[in-house]
C-alpha atoms as a PDB file:
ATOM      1  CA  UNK A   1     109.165  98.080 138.677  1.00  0.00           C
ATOM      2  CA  UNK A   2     109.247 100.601 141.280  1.00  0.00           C
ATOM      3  CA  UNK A   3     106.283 101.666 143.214  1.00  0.00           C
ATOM      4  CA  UNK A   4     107.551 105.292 142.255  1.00  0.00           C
ATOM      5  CA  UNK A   5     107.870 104.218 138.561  1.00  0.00           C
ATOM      6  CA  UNK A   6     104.685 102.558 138.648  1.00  0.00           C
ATOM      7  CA  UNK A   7     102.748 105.596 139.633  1.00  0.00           C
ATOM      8  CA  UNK A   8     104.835 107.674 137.457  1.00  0.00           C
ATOM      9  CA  UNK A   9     103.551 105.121 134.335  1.00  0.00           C
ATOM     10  CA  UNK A  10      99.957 105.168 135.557  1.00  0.00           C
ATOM     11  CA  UNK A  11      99.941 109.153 134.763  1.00  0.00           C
ATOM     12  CA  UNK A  12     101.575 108.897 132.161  1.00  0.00           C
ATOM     13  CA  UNK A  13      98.900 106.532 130.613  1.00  0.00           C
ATOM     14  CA  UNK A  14      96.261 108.570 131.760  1.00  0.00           C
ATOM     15  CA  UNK A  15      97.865 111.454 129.878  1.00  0.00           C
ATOM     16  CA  UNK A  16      98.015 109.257 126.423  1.00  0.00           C
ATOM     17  CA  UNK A  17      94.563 108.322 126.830  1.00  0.00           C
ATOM     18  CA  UNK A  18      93.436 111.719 127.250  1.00  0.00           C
ATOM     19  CA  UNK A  19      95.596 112.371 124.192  1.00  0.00           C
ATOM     20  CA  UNK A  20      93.791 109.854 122.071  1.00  0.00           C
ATOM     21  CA  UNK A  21      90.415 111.572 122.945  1.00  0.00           C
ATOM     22  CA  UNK A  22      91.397 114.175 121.549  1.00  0.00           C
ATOM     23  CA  UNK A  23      92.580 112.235 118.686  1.00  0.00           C
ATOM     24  CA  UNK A  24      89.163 110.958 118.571  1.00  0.00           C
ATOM     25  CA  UNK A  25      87.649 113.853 117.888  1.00  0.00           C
ATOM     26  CA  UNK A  26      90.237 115.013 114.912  1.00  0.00           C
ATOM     27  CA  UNK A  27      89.091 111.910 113.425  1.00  0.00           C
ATOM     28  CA  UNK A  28      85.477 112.779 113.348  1.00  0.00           C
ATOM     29  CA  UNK A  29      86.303 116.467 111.699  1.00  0.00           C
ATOM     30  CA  UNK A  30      88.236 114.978 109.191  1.00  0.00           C
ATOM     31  CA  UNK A  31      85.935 112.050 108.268  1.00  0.00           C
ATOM     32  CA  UNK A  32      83.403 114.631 108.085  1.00  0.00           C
ATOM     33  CA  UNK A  33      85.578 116.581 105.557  1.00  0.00           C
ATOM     34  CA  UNK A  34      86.382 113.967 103.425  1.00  0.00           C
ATOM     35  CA  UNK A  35      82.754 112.924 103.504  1.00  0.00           C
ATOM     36  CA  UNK A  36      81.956 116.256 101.781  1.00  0.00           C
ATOM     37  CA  UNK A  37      85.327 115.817  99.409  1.00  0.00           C
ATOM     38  CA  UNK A  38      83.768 112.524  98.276  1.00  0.00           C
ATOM     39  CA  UNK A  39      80.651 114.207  97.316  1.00  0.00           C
ATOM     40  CA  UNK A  40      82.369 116.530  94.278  1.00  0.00           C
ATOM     41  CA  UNK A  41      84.377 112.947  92.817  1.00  0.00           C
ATOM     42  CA  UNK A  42      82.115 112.433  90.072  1.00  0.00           C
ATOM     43  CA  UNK A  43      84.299 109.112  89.389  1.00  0.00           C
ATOM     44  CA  UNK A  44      86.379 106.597  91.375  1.00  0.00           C
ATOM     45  CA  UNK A  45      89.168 106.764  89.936  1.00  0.00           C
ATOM     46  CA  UNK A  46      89.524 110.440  91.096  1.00  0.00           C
ATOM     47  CA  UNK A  47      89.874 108.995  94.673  1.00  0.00           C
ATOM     48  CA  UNK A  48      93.347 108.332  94.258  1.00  0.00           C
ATOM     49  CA  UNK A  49      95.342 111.711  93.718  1.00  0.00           C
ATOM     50  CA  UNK A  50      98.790 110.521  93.625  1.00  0.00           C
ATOM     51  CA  UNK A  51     100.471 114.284  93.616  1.00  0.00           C
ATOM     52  CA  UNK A  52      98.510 115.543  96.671  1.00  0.00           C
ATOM     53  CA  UNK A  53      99.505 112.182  98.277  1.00  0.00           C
ATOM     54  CA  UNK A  54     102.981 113.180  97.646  1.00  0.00           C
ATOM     55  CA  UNK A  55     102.667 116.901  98.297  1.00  0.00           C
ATOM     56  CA  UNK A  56     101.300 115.715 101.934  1.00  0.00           C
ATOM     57  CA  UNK A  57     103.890 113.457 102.724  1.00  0.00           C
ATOM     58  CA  UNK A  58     106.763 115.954 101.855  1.00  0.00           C
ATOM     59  CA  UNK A  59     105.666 118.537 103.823  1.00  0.00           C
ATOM     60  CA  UNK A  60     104.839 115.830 106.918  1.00  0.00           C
ATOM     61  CA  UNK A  61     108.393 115.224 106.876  1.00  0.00           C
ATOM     62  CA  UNK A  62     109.394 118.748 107.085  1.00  0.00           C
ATOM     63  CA  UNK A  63     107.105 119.582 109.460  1.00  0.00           C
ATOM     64  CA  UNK A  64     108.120 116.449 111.473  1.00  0.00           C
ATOM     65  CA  UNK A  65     111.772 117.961 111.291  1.00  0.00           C
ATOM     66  CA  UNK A  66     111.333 121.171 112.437  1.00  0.00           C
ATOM     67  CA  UNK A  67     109.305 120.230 115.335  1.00  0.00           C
ATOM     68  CA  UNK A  68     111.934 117.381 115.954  1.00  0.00           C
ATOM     69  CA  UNK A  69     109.408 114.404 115.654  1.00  0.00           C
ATOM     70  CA  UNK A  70     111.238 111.611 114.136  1.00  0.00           C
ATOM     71  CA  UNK A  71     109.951 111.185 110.134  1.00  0.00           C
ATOM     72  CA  UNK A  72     109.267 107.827 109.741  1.00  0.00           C
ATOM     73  CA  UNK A  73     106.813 107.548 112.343  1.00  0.00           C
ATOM     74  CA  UNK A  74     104.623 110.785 110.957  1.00  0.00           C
ATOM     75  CA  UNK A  75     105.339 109.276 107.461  1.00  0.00           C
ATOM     76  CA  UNK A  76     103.936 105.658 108.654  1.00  0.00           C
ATOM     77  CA  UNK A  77     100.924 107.448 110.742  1.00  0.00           C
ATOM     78  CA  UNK A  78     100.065 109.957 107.790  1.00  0.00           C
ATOM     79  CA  UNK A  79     100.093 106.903 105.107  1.00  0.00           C
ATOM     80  CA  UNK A  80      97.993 104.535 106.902  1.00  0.00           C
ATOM     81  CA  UNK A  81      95.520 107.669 107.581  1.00  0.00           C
ATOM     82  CA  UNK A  82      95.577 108.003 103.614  1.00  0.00           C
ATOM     83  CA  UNK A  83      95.188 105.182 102.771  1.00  0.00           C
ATOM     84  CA  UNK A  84      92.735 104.059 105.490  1.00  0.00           C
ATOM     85  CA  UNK A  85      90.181 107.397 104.368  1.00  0.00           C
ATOM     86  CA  UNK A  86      91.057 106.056 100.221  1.00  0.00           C
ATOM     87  CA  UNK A  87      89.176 102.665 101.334  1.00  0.00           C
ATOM     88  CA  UNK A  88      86.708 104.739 103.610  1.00  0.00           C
ATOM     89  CA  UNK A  89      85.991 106.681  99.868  1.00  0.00           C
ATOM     90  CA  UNK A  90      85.981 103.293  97.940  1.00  0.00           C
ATOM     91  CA  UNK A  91      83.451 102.317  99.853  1.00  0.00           C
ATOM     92  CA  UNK A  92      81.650 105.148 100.174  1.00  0.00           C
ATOM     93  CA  UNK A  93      81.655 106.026  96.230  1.00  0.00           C
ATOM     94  CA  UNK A  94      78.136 106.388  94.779  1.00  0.00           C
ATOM     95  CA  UNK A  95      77.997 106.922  91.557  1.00  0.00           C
ATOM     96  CA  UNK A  96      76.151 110.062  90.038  1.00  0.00           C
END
């Protein structure tokens, strides 16, 4: 590689790790939301709400379209976050 290219690669690493800060915090706000949905479940097997899971992932893809961001990489990021926050509430579940 290039001196020129290697530079050019150093900022733009710098720029995705300021990007994943910020990703960092999203994370936080959402666990804390989802901390506060788990508290209305009164039973586990209300974590699992196939519809919304499906209502999210359709409009993902549309959104993903119209901002050109290819689908299957929203679809694979958005699924692993749901899935990844149904074990967080699994875990989390007291019962009541």
């Amino acid at each position: 590689m290039s001196p020129k290219k290697q530079i050019k690669l150093n900022k733009l690493r710098k720029s995705l790790d300021k990007l994943d800060n910020s990703f960092i915090k999203l994370v936080k706000k959402r666990t804390i939301l989802v901390k506060e949905v788990l508290k209305l479940k009164d039973y586990k097997h209300q974590i699992i709400d196939k519809k919304r899971i499906n209502s999210i992932l359709k409009q993902i893809k549309i959104k993903s379209i119209k901002n050109k961001i290819d689908p299957k990489i929203t679809n694979r990021i958005w699924k692993n976050m749901i899935w990844s926050y149904i074990d967080y509430e699994k875990r989390n579940f007291k019962k009541k």
